[in-house]
Protein backbone atom coordinates (compact mmCIF):
# COMPACT_ATOMS: atom_id res chain seq x y z
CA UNK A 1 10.30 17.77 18.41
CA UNK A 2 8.34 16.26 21.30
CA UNK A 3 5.49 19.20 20.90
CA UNK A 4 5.15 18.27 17.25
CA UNK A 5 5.03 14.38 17.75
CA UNK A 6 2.08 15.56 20.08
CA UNK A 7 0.58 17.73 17.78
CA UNK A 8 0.26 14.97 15.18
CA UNK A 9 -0.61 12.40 17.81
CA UNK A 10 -3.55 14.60 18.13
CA UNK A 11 -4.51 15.04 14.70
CA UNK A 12 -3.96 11.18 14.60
CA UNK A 13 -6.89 10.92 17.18
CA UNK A 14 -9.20 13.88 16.20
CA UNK A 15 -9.47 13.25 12.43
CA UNK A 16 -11.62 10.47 11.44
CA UNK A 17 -9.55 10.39 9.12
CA UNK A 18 -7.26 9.57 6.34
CA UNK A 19 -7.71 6.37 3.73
CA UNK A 20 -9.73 2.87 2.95
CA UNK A 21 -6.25 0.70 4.36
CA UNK A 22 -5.71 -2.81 3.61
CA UNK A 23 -9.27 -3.45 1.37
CA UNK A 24 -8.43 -5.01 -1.84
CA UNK A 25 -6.47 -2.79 -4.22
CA UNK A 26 -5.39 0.16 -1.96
CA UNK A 27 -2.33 -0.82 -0.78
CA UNK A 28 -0.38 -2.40 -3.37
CA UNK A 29 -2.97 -3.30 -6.31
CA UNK A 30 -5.70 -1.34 -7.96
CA UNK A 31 -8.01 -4.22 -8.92
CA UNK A 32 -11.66 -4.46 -8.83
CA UNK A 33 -14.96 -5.73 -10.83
CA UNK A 34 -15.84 -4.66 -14.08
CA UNK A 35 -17.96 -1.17 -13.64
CA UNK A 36 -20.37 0.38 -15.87
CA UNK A 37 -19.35 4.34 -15.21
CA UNK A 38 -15.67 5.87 -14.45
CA UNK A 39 -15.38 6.26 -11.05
CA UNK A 40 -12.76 8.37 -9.24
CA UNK A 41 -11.81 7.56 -5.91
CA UNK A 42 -9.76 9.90 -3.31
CA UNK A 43 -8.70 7.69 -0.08
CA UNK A 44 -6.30 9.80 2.93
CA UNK A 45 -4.81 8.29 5.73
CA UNK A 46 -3.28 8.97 9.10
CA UNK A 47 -0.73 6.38 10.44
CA UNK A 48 0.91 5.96 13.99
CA UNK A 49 4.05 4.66 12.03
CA UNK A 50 5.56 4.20 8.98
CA UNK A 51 5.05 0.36 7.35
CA UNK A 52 6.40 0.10 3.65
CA UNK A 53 3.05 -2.46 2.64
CA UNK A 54 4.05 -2.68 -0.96
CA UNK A 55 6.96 -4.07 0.14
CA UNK A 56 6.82 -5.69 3.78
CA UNK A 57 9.47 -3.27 5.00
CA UNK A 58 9.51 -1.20 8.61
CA UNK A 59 10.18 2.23 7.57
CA UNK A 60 10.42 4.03 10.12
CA UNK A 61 8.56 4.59 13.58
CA UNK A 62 7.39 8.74 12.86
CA UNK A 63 3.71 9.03 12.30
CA UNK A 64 3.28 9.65 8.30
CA UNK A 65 -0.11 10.19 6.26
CA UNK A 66 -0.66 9.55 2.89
CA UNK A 67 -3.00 10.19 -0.17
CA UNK A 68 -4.21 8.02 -2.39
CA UNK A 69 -6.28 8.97 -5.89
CA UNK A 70 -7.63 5.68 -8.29
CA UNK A 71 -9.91 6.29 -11.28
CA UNK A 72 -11.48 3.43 -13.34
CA UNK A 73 -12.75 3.59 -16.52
CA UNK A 74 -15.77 1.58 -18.57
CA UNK A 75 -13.28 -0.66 -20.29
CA UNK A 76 -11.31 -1.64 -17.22
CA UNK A 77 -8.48 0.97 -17.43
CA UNK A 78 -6.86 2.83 -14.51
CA UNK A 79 -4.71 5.23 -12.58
CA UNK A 80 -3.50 5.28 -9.05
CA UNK A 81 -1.99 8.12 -8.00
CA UNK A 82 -0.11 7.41 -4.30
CA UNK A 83 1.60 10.00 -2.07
CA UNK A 84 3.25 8.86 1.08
CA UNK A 85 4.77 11.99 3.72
CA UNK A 86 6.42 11.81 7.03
CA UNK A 87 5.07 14.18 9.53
CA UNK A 88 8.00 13.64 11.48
CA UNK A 89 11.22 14.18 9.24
CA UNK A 90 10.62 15.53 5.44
CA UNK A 91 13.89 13.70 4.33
CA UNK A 92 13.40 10.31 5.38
CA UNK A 93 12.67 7.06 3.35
CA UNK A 94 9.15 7.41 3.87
CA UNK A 95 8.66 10.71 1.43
CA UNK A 96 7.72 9.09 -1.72
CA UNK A 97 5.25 9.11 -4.74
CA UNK A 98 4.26 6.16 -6.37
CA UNK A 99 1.71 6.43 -9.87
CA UNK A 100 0.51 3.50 -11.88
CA UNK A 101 -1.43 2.79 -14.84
CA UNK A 102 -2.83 -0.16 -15.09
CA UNK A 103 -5.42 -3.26 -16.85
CA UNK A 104 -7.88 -5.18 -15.93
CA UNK A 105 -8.14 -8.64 -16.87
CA UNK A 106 -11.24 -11.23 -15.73
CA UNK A 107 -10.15 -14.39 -17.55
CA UNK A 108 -12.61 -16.28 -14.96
CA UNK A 109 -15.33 -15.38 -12.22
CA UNK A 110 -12.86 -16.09 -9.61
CA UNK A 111 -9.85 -14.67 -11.00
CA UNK A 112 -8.73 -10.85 -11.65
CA UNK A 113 -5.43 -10.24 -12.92
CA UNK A 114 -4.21 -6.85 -13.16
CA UNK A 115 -0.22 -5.77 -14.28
CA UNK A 116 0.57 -2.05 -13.44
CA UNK A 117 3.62 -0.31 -15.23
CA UNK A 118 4.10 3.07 -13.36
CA UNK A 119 6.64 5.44 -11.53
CA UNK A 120 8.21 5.55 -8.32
CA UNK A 121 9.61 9.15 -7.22
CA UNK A 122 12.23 9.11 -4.10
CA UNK A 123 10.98 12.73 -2.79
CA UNK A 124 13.63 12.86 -0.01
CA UNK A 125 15.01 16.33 -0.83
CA UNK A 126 13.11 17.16 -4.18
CA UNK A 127 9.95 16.65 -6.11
CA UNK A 128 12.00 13.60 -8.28
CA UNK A 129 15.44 12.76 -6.33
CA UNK A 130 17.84 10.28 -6.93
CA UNK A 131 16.93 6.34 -6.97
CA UNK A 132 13.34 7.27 -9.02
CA UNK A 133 12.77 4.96 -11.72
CA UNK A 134 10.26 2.85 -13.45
CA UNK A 135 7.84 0.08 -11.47
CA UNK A 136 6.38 -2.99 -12.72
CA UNK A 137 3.32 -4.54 -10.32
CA UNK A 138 1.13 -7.76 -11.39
CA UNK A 139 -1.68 -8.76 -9.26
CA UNK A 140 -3.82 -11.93 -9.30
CA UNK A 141 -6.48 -11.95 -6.66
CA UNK A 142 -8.28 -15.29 -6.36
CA UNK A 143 -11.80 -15.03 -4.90
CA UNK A 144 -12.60 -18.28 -2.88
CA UNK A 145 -16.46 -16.88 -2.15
CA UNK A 146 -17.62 -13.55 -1.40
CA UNK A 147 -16.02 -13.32 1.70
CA UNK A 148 -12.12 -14.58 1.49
CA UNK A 149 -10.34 -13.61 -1.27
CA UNK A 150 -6.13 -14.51 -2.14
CA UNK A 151 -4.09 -12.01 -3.67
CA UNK A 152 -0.17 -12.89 -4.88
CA UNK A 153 1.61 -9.34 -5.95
CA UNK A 154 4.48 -9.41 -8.01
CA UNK A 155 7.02 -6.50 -7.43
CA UNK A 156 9.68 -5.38 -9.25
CA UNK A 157 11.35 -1.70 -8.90
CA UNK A 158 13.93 -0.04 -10.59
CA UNK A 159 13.55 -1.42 -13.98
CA UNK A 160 15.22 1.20 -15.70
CA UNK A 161 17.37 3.62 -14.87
CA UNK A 162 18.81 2.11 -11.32
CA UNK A 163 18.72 -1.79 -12.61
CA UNK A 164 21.82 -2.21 -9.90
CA UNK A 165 19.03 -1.83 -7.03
CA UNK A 166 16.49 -3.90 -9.28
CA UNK A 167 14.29 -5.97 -6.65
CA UNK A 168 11.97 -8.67 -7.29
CA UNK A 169 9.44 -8.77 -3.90
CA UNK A 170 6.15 -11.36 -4.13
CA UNK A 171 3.45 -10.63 -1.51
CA UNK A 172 0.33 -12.86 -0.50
CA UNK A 173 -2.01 -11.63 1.26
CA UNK A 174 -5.36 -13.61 2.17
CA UNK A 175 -8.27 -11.45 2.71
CA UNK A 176 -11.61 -12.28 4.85
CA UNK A 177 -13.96 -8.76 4.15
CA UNK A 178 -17.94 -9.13 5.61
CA UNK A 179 -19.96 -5.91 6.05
CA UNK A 180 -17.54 -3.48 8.01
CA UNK A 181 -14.95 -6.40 8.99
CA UNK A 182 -11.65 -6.94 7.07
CA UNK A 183 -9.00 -9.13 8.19
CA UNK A 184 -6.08 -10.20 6.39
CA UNK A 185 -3.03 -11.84 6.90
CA UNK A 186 0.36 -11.65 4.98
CA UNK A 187 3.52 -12.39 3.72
CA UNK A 188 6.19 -10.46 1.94
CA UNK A 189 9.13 -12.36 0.35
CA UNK A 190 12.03 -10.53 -1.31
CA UNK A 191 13.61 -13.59 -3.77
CA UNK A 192 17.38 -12.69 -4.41
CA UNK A 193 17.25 -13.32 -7.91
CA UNK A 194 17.88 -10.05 -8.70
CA UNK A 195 19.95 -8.15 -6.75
CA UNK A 196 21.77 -11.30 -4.60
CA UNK A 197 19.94 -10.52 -1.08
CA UNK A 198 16.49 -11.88 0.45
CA UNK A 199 14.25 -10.83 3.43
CA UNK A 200 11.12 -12.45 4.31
CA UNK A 201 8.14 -11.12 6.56
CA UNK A 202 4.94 -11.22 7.62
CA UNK A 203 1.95 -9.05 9.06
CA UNK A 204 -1.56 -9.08 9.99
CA UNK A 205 -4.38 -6.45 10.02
CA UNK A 206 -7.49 -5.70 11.41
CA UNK A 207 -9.69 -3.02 10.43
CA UNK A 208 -13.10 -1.36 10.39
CA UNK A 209 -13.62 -0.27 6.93
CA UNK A 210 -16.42 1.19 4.98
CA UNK A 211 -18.90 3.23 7.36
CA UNK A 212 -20.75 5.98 5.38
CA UNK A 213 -20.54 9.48 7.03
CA UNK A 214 -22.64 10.97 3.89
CA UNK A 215 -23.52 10.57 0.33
CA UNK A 216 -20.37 9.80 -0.95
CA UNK A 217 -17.79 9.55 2.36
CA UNK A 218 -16.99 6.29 4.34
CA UNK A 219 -14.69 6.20 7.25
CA UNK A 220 -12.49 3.55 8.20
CA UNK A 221 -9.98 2.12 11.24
CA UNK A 222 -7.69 -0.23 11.93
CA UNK A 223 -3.97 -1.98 13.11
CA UNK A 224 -1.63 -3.52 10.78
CA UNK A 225 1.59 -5.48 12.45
CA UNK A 226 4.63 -6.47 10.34
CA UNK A 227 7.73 -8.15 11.14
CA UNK A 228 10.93 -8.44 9.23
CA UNK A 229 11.61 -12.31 9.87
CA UNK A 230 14.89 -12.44 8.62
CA UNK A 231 17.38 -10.21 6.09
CA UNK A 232 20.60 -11.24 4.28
CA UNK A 233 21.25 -7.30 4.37
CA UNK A 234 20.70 -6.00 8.11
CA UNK A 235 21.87 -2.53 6.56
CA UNK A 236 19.47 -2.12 3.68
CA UNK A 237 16.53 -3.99 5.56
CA UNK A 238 16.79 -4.26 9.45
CA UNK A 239 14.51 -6.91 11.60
CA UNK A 240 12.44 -5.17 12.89
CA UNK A 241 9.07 -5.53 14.29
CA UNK A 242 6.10 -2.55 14.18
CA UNK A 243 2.93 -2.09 14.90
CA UNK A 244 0.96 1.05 13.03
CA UNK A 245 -2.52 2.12 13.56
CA UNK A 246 -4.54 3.57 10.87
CA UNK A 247 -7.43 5.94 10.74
CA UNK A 248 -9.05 6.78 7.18
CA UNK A 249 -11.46 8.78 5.35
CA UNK A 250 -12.72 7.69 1.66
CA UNK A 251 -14.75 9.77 -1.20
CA UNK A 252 -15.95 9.03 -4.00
């Protein structure tokens, strides 16, 4: 176990590698400007750690990677397609695949809403394992001027088929991106409203995002902190505090 944390460690520094993190619509939103051509868009990662940024949950503290594949369309139409893997243990919380499908709305110059119906597939022991179900997401990012935007997310999992773990988890997030810069600060809160418990935390990141190694590939790197404030549920989410760095590698 110690020789393969140290492998990965390795790969962790030697790959520039994996993933555009924490620029506006990777994480938890697909939403950008109107475009004029479809544009598909693969993004990998490499992380030190395991940080649930959908959600504002500590996962786990195994390094983990994931891949992430968006494609717009003229009309303002889209698919995400996001795969999350621990490098560490196959069958922990953090082996997961998340797809969306999703609109683009731009009732105003400084407003972009987006709601996202998709699929979440719990891939701890099989390709669709017990606890996948159904995923509503609804983004509204505010743009204050070209460089600080304010993004509220709207969560809510298990709308279908496991309605007795239904959540309801709002995230805002306040962006400052200038040339390779982005900086954001967060907060996650989980409401109670649906499922009788509530947790509440909050993060920061700092990355490097956006440096062309060719045509059509940009690197990116970075640090993203979240701590679990406070939990009604110490079982199902646990205060804890992490720290996860980030290394990434873009095409499109």
């Amino acid at each position: 176990m110690v020789m393969k944390k140290e492998f990965y460690f390795i790969l962790f520094i030697a790959i520039p590698g994996l993933a555009l993190a924490l620029k506006p619509g990777t994480d938890s939103s697909i939403v950008s400007k109107p475009t004029k051509k479809n544009i598909p868009t693969v993004t990998l990662r490499v992380h030190s750690m395991g940080l649930f940024n959908y959600m504002g949950k500590v996962v786990n503290y195994n390094p983990a990677a994931d891949f992430l594949f968006t494609y717009k369309t003229r009309n303002s139409f889209g698919f995400s397609l996001f795969k999350v893997a621990d490098l560490v243990d196959a069958h922990s919380d953090n082996n997961f695949t998340i797809a969306f499908a999703n609109k683009t709305f731009h009732p105003a110059k400084w407003l972009t809403i987006a709601p996202n119906i998709g699929v979440n597939l719990e891939q701890q022991h099989a390709v669709v394992d017990h606890g996948s179900d159904l995923i509503f997401l609804l983004s509204s990012v505010f743009r204050i001027n070209k460089a600080i935007t304010i993004e509220h997310s709207a969560m809510l999992p298990n709308i279908a088929f496991e309605r007795k773990h239904s959540d309801w988890i709002n995230r805002i997030r306040v962006l400052y991106s200038r040339s390779h810069l982005d900086v954001s600060g967060l907060i996650w809160h989980n409401n109670a409203l649906l499922d009788g418990y509530q947790y509440f935390s909050t993060g920061a990141s700092v990355f490097y995002n956006r440096v062309p190694l060719g045509k059509k590939i940009k690197w990116g790197a970075g640090a993203t902190s979240l701590w679990v404030a406070s939990s009604s549920n110490a079982e199902r989410v646990p205060k804890r505090l992490g720290v996860q760095f980030t290394t990434s590698l873009t095409l499109n």
